[in-house]
Protein backbone atom coordinates (compact mmCIF):
# COMPACT_ATOMS: atom_id res chain seq x y z
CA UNK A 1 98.31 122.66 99.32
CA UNK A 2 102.15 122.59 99.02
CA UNK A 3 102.13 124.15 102.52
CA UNK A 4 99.79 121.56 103.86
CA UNK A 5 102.35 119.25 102.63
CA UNK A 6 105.59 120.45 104.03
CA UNK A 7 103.84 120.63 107.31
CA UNK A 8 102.85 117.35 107.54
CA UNK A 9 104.16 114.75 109.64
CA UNK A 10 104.85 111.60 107.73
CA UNK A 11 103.51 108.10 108.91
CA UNK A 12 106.67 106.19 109.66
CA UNK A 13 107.11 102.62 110.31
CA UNK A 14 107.03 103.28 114.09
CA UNK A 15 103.54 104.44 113.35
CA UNK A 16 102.46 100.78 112.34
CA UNK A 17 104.47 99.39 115.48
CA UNK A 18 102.77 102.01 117.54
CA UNK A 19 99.12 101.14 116.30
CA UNK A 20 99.91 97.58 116.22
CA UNK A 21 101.00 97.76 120.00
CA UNK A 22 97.98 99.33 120.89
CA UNK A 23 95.74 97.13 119.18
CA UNK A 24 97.53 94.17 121.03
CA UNK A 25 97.16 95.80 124.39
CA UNK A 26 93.63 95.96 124.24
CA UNK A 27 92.48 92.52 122.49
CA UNK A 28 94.87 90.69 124.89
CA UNK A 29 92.01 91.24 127.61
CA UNK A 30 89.35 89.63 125.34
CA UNK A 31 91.40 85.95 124.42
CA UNK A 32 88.75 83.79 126.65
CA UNK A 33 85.45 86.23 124.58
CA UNK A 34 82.78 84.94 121.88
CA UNK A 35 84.64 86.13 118.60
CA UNK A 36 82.03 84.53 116.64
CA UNK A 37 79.80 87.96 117.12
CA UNK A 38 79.66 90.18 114.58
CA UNK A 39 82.16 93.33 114.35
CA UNK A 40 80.10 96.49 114.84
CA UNK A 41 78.27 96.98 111.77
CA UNK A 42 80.12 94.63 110.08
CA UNK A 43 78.94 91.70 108.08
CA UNK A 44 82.11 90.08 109.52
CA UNK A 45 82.54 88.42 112.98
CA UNK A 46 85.12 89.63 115.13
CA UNK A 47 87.50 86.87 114.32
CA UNK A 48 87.16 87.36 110.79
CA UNK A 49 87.84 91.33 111.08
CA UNK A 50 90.80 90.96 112.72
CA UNK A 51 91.98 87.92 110.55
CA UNK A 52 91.07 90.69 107.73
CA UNK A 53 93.22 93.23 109.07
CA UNK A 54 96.34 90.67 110.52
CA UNK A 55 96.47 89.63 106.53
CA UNK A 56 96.46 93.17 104.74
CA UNK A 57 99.82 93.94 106.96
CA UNK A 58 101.31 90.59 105.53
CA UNK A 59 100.15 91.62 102.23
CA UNK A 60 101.44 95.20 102.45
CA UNK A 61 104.40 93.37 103.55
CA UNK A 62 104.69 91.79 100.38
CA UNK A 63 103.59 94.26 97.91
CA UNK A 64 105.78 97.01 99.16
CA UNK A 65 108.72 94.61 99.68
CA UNK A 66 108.45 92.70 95.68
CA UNK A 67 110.40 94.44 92.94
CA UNK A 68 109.22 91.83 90.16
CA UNK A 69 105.35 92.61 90.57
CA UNK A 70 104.75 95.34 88.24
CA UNK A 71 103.13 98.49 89.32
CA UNK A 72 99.36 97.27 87.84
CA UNK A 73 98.65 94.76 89.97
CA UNK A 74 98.96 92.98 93.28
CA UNK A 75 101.60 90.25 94.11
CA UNK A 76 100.55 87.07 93.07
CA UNK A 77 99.39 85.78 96.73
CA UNK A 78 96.63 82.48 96.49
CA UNK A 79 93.57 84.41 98.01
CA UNK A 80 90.54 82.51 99.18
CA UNK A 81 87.42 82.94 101.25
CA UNK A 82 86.26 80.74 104.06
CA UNK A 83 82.57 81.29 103.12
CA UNK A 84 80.47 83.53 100.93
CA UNK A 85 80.76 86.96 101.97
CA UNK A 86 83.81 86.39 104.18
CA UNK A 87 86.60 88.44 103.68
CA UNK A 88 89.03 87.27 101.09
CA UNK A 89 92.46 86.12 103.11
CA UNK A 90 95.74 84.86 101.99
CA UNK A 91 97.08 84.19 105.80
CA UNK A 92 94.49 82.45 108.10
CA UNK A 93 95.01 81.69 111.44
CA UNK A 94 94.52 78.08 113.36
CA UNK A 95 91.32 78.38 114.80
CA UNK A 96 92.22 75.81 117.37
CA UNK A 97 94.84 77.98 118.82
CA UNK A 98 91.82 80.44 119.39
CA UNK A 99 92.18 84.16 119.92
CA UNK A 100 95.70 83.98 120.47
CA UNK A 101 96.33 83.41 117.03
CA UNK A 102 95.47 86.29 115.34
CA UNK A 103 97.04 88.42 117.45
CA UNK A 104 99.87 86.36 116.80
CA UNK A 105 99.51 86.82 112.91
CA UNK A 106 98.49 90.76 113.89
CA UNK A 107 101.93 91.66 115.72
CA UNK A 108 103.75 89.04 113.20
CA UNK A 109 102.32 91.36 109.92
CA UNK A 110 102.79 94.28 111.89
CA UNK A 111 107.06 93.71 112.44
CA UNK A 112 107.02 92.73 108.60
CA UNK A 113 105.57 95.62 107.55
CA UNK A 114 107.26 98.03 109.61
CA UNK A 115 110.47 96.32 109.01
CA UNK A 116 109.92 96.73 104.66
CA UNK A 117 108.83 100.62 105.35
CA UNK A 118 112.19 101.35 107.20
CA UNK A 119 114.12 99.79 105.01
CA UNK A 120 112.50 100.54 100.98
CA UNK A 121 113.36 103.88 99.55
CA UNK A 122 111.06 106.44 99.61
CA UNK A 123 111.06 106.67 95.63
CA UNK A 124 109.58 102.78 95.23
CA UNK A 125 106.28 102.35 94.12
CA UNK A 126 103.69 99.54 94.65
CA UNK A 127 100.31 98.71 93.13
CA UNK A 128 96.90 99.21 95.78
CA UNK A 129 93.52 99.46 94.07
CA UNK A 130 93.33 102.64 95.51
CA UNK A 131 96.37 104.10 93.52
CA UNK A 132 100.24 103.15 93.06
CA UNK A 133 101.66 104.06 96.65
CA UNK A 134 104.91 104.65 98.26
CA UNK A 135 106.28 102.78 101.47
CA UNK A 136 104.69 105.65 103.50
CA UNK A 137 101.62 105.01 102.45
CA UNK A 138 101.43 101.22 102.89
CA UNK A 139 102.59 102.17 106.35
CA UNK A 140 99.37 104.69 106.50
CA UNK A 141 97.24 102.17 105.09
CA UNK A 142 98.72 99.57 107.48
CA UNK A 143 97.97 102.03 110.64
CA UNK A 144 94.20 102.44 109.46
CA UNK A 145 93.50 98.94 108.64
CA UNK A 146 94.62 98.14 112.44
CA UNK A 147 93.16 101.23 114.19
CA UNK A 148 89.70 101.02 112.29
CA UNK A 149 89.37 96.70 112.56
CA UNK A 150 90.43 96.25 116.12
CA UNK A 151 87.51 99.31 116.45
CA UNK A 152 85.07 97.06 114.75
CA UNK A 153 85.83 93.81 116.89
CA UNK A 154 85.93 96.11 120.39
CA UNK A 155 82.78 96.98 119.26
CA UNK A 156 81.48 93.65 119.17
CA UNK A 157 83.62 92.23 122.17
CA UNK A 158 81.81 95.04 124.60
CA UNK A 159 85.90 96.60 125.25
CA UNK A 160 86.84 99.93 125.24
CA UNK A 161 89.95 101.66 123.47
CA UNK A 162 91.27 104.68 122.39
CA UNK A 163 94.73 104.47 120.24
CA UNK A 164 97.40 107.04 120.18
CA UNK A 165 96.49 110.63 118.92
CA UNK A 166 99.43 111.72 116.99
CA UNK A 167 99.29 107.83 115.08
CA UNK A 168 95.53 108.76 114.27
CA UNK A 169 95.92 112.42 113.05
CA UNK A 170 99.40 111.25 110.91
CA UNK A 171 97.44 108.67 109.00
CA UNK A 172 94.70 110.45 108.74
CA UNK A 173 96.61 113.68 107.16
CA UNK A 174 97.81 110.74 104.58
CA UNK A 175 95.25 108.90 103.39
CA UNK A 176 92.34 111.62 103.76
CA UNK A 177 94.02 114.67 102.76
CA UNK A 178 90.37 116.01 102.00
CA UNK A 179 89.44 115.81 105.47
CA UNK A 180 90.06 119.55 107.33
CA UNK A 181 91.31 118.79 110.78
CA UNK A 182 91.01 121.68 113.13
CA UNK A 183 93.07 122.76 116.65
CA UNK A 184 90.51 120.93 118.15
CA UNK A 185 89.42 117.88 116.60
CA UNK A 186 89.46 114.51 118.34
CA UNK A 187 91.95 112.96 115.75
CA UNK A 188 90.70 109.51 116.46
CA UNK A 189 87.01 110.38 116.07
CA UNK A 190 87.61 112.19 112.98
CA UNK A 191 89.14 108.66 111.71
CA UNK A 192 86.04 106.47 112.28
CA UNK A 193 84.46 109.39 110.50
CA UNK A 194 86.61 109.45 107.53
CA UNK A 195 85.97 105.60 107.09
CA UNK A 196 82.53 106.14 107.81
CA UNK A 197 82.39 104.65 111.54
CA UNK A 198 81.65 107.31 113.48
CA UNK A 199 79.03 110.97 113.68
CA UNK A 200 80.47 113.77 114.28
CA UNK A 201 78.33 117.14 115.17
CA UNK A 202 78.09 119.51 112.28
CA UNK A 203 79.31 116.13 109.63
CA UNK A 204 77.33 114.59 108.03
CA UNK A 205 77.73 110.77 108.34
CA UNK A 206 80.19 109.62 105.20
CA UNK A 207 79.94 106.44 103.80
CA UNK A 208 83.75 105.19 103.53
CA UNK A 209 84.22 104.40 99.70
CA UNK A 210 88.40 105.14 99.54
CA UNK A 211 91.51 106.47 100.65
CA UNK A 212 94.34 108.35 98.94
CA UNK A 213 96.95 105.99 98.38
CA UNK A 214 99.24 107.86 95.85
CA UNK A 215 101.53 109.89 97.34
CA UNK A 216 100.48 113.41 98.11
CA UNK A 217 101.55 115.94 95.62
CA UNK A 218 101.65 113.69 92.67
């Protein structure tokens, strides 16, 4: 294992700029789409998912970036649902404004994000449900939540996508350090696997239930 960690590649903050980019590339071809369908196998729409996924980079944002919230829970955001079932939000964009909103609120929490990874210490610690985590892996956890939500609304939008390799297989390494990646393994296919997306031959199909926030090694 210590190996395993010394040869890993950490997820950086250009990681979330990189993902983020991507993500924008492709949705900017679907502003004039139905985002009232549902998000793959979601029980989301498309708008919501990527409302969803815009707001946990603002909140990352924030956790990562408060020193007065203690380490045992989140920062003390107003979160609210729009309807029963819905994702629960503390950013929401203007729904008049249409598609270009969200990916307005997606690049916006992407630059805060990246901006608090570059510039917290490595040694500061921040509460996720999933265990305390460092800035690198709020910066994981920011990648996946982009890569594996603009997956879900492509899905339902009809597009077609395929982010950058190394961003895929560095988050990946972080948050799933359980999952054994080979020479060659389609990094991006064995994400959707690890959060339960995707089949893979000789796999079988997981059903996502968590990620490995805490820092590797401790």
């Amino acid at each position: 294992m210590t190996d395993d960690l010394e040869l890993r590649t950490p997820v950086t903050a250009d990681d979330v700029e990189a993902a983020v980019a991507a993500a924008l590339a492709t949705l900017a071809d679907a502003l004039t789409a139905d985002w009232s369908v549902p998000a793959g196998e979601l029980a989301w729409d498309c708008w919501e998912t990527l409302e969803h996924a815009a707001d946990g980079l603002w909140a990352y944002a924030a956790q990562v970036g408060s020193r007065r919230t203690p380490t045992d829970r989140y920062v003390s955001l107003r979160w609210s649902r729009e309807r029963p079932g819905g994702p629960a939000n503390a950013i929401w964009g203007q729904r008049e404004e249409g598609p270009t909103a969200l990916l307005e609120l997606l690049e916006a929490g992407g630059a805060l994000l990246a901006a608090v990874v570059r510039t917290t210490a490595p040694e500061v610690r921040a509460f996720h449900s999933y265990g305390v985590a460092d800035p690198e892996g709020f910066a994981a956890m920011g990648v996946v939540e982009t890569l594996v939500h603009t997956e879900d609304v492509v899905r339902g939008l009809g597009l077609c996508w395929a982010p950058p390799a190394q961003v895929c297989e560095r988050a990946l390494t972080r948050l799933f350090p359980e999952v054994p990646v080979a020479a060659g393994d389609d990094r991006w296919q064995l994400l959707l696997w690890a959060t339960g997306r995707a089949e893979l031959p000789g796999r079988p199909r997981r059903a996502f239930e968590r990620w490995h926030s805490a820092p590797l090694g401790e």
